[in-house]
PDB file of N, CA and C in Angstrom:
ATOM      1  N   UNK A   1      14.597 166.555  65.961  1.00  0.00           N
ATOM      2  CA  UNK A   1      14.442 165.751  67.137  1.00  0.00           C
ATOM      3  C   UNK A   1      12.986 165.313  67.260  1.00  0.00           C
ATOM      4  N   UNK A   2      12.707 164.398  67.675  1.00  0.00           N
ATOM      5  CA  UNK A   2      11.259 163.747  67.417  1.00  0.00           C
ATOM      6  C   UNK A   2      11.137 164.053  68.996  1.00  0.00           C
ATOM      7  N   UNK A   3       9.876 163.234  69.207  1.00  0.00           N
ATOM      8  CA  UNK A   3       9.188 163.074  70.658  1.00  0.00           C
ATOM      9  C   UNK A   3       9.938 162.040  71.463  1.00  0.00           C
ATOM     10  N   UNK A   4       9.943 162.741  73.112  1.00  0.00           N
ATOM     11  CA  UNK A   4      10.618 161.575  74.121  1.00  0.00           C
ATOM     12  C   UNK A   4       9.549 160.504  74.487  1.00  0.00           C
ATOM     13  N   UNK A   5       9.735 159.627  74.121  1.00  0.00           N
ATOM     14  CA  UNK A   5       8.696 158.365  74.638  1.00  0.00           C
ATOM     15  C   UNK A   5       8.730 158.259  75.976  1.00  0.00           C
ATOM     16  N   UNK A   6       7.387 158.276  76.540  1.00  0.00           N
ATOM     17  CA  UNK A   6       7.428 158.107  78.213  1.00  0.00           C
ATOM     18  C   UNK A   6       7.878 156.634  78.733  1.00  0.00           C
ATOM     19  N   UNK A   7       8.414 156.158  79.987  1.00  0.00           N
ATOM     20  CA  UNK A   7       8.789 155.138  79.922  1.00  0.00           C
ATOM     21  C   UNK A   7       7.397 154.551  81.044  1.00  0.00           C
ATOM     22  N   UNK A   8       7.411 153.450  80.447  1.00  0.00           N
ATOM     23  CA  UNK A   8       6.114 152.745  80.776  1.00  0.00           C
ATOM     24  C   UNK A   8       6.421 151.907  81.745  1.00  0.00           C
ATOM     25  N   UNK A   9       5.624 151.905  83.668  1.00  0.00           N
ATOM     26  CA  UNK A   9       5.906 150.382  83.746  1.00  0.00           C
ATOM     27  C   UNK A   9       5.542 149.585  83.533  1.00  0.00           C
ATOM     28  N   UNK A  10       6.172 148.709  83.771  1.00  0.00           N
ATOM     29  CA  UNK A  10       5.890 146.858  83.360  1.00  0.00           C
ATOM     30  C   UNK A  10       5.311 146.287  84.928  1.00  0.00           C
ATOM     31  N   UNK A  11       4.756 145.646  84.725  1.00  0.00           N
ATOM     32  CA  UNK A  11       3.945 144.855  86.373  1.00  0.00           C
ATOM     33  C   UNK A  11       4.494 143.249  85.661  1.00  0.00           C
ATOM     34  N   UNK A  12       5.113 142.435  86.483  1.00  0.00           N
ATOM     35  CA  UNK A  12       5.855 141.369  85.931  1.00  0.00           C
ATOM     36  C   UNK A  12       4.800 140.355  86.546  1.00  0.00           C
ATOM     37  N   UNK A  13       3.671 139.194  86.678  1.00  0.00           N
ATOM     38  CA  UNK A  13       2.428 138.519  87.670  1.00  0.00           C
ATOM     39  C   UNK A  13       3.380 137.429  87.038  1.00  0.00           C
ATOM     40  N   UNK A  14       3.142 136.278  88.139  1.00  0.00           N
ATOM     41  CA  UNK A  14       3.857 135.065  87.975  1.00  0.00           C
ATOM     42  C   UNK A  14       2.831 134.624  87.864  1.00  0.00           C
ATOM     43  N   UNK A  15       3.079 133.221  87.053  1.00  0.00           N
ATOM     44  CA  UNK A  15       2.288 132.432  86.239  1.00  0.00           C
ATOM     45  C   UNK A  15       1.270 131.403  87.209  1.00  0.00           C
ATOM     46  N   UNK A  16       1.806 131.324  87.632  1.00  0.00           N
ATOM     47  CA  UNK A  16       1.154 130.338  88.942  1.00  0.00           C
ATOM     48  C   UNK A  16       1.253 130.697  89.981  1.00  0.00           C
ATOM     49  N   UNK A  17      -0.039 130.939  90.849  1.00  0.00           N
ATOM     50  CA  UNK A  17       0.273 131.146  92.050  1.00  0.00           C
ATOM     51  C   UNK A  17       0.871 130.456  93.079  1.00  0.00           C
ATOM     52  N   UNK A  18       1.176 129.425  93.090  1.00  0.00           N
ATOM     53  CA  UNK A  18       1.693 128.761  93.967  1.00  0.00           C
ATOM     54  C   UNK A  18       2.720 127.255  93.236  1.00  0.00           C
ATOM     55  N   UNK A  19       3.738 127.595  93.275  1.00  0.00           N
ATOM     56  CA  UNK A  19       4.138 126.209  92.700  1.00  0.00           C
ATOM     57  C   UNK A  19       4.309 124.855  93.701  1.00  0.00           C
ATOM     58  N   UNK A  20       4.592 123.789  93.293  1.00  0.00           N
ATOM     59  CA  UNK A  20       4.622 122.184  94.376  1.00  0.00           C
ATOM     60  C   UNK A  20       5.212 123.001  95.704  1.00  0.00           C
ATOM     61  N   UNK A  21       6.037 123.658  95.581  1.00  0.00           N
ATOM     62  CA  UNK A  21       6.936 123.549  97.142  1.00  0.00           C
ATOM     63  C   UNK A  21       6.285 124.802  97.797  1.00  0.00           C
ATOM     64  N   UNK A  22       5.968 125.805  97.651  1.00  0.00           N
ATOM     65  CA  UNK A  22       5.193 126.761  97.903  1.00  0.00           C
ATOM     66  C   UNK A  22       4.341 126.010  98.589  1.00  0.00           C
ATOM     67  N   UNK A  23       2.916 125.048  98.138  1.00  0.00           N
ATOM     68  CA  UNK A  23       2.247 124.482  98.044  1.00  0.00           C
ATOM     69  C   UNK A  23       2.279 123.917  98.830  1.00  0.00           C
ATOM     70  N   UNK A  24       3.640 122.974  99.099  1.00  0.00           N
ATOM     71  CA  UNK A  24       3.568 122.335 100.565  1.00  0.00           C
ATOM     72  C   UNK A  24       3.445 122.787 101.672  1.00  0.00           C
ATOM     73  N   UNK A  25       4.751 123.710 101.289  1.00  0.00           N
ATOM     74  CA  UNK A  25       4.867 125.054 102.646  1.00  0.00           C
ATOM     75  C   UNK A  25       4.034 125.629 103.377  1.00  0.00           C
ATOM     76  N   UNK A  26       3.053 126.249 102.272  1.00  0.00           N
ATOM     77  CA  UNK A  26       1.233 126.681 103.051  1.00  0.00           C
ATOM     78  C   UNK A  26       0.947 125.611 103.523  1.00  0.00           C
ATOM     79  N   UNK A  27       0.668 124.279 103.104  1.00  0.00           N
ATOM     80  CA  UNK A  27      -0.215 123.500 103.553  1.00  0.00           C
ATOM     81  C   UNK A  27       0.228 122.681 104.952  1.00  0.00           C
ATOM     82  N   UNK A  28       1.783 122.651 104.943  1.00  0.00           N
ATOM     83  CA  UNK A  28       2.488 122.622 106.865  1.00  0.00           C
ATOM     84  C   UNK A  28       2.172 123.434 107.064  1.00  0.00           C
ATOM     85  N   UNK A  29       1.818 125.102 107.041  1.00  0.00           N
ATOM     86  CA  UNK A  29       2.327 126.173 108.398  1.00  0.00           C
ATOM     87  C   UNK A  29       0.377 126.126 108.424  1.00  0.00           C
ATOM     88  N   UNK A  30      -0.269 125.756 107.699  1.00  0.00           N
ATOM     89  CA  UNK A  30      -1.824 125.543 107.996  1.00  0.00           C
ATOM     90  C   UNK A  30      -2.086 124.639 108.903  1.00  0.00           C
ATOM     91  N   UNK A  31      -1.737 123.305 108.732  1.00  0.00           N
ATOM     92  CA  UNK A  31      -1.861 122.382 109.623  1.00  0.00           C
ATOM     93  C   UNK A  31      -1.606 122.626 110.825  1.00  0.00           C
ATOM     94  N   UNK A  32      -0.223 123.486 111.004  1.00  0.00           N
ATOM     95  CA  UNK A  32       0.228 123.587 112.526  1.00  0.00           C
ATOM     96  C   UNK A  32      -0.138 124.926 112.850  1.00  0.00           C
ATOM     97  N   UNK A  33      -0.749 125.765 112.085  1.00  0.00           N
ATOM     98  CA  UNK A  33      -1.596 126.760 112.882  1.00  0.00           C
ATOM     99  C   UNK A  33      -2.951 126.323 113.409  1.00  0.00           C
ATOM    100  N   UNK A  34      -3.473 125.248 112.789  1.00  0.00           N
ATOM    101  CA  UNK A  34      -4.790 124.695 113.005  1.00  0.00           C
ATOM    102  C   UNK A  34      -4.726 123.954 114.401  1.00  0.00           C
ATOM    103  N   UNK A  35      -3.185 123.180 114.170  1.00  0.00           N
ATOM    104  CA  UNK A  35      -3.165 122.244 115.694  1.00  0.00           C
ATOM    105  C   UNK A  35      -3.178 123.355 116.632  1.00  0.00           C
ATOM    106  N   UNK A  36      -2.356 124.253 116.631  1.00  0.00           N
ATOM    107  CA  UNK A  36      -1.734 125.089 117.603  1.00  0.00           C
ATOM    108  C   UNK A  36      -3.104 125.608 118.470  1.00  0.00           C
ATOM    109  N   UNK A  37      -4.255 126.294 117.538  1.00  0.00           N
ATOM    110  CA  UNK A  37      -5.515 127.149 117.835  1.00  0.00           C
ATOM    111  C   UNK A  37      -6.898 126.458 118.037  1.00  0.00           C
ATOM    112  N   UNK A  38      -6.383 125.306 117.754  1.00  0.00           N
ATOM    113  CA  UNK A  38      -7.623 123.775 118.314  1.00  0.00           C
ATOM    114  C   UNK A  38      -7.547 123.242 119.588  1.00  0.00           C
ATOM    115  N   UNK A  39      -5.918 123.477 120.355  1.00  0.00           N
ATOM    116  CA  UNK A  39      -6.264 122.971 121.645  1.00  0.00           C
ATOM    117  C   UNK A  39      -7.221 123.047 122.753  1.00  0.00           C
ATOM    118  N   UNK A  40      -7.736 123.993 122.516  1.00  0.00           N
ATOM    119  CA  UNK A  40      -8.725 124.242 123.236  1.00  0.00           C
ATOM    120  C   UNK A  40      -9.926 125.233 123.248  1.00  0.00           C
ATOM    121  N   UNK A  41     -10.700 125.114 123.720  1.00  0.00           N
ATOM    122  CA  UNK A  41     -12.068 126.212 123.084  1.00  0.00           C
ATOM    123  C   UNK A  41     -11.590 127.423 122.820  1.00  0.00           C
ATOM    124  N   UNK A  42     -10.636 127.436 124.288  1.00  0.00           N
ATOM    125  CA  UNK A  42     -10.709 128.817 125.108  1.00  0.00           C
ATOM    126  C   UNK A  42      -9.545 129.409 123.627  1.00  0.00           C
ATOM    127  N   UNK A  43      -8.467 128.843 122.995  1.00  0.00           N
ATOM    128  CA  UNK A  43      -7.448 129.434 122.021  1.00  0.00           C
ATOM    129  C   UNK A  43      -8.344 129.559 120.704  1.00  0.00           C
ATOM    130  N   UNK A  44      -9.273 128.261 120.407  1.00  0.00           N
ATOM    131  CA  UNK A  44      -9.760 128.437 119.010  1.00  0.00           C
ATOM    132  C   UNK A  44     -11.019 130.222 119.329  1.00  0.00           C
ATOM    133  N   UNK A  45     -11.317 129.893 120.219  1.00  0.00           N
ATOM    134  CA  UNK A  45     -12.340 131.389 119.943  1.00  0.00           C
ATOM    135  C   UNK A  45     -11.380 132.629 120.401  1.00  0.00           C
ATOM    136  N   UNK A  46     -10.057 132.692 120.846  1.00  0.00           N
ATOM    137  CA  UNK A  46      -9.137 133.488 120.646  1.00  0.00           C
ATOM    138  C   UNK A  46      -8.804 133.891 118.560  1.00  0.00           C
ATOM    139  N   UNK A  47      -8.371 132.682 118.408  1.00  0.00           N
ATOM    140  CA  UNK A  47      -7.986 132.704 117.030  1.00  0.00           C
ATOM    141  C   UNK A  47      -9.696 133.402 116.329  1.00  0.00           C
ATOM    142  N   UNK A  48     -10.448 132.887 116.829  1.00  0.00           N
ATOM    143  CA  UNK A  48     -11.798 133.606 115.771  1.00  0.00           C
ATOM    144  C   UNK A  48     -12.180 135.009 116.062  1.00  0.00           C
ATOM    145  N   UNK A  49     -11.811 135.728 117.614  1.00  0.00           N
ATOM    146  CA  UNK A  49     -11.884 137.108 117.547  1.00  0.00           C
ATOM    147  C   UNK A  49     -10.971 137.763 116.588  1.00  0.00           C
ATOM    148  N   UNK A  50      -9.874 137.302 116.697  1.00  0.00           N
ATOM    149  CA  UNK A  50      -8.382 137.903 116.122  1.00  0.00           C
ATOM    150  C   UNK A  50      -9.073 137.823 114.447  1.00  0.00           C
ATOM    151  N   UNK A  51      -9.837 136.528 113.945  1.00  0.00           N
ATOM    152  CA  UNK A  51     -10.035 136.874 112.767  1.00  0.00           C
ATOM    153  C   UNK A  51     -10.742 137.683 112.044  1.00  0.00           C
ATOM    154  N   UNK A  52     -11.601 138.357 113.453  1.00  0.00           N
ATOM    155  CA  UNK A  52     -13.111 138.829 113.770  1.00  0.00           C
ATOM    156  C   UNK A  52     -14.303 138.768 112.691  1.00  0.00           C
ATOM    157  N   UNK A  53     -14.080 137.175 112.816  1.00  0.00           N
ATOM    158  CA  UNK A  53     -15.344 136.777 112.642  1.00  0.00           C
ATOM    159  C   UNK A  53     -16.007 136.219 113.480  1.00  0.00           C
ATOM    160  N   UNK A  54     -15.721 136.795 115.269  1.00  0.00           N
ATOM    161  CA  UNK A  54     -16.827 136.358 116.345  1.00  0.00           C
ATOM    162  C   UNK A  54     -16.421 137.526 117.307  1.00  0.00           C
ATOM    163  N   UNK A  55     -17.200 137.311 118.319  1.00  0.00           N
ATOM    164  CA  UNK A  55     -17.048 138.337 119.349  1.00  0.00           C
ATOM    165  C   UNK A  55     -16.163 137.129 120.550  1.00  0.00           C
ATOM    166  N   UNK A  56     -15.279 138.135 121.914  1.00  0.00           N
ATOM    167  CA  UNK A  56     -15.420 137.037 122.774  1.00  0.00           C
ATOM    168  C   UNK A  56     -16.041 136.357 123.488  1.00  0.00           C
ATOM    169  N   UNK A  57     -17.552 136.732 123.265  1.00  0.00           N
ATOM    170  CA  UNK A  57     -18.581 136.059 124.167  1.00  0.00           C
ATOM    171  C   UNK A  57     -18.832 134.787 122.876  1.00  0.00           C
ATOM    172  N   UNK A  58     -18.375 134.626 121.925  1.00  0.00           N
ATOM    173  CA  UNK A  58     -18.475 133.981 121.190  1.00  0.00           C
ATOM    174  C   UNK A  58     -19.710 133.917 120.105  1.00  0.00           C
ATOM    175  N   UNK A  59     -20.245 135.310 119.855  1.00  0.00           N
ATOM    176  CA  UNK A  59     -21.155 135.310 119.065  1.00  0.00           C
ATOM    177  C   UNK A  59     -20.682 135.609 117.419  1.00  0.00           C
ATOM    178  N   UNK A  60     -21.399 135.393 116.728  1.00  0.00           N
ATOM    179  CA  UNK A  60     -20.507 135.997 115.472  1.00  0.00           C
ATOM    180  C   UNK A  60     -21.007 137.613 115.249  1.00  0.00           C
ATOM    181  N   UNK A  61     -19.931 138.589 114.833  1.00  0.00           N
ATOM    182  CA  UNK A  61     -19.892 139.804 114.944  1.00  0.00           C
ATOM    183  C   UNK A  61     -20.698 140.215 114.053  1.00  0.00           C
ATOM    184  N   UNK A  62     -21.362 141.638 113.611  1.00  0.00           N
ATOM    185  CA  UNK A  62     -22.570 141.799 112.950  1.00  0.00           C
ATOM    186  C   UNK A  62     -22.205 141.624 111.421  1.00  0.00           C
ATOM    187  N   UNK A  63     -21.080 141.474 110.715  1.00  0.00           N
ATOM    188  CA  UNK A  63     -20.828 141.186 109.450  1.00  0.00           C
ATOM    189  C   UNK A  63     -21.201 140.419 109.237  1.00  0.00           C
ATOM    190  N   UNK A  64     -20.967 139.294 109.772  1.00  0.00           N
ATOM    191  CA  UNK A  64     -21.101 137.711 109.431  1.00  0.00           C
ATOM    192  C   UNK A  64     -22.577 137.169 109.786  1.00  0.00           C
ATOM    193  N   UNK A  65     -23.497 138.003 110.398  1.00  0.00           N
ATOM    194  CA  UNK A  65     -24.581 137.897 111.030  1.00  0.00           C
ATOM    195  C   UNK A  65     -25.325 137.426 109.686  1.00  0.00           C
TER     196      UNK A  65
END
């Protein structure tokens, strides 16, 4: 009887990150997250704490400093 070969995994990476329709897809749900968080000061510096890359007094937080 010889040796049991360990079984190896495989990691399968797709070739492209993003194909045409993918592609579109991000680039609608971007647009309409952009409209959505532009209406107004008061939502876009909502959307920039949440990303925290600002404070809510609207300064940028010490990372980004």
């Amino acid at each position: 009887m010889g040796k049991k070969k360990k079984k190896q995994k495989v990691i399968v990476y797709r070739s492209g990150i993003l194909n045409h329709e993918d592609a579109a897809r991000f680039k609608k749900a971007c647009a309409e997250y952009v409209k959505k968080v532009t209406k107004s000061k008061k939502t876009a510096r909502e959307a920039l704490v949440r990303l925290g890359t600002h404070t809510p007094d609207g300064q940028l937080t010490e990372r980004f400093r």
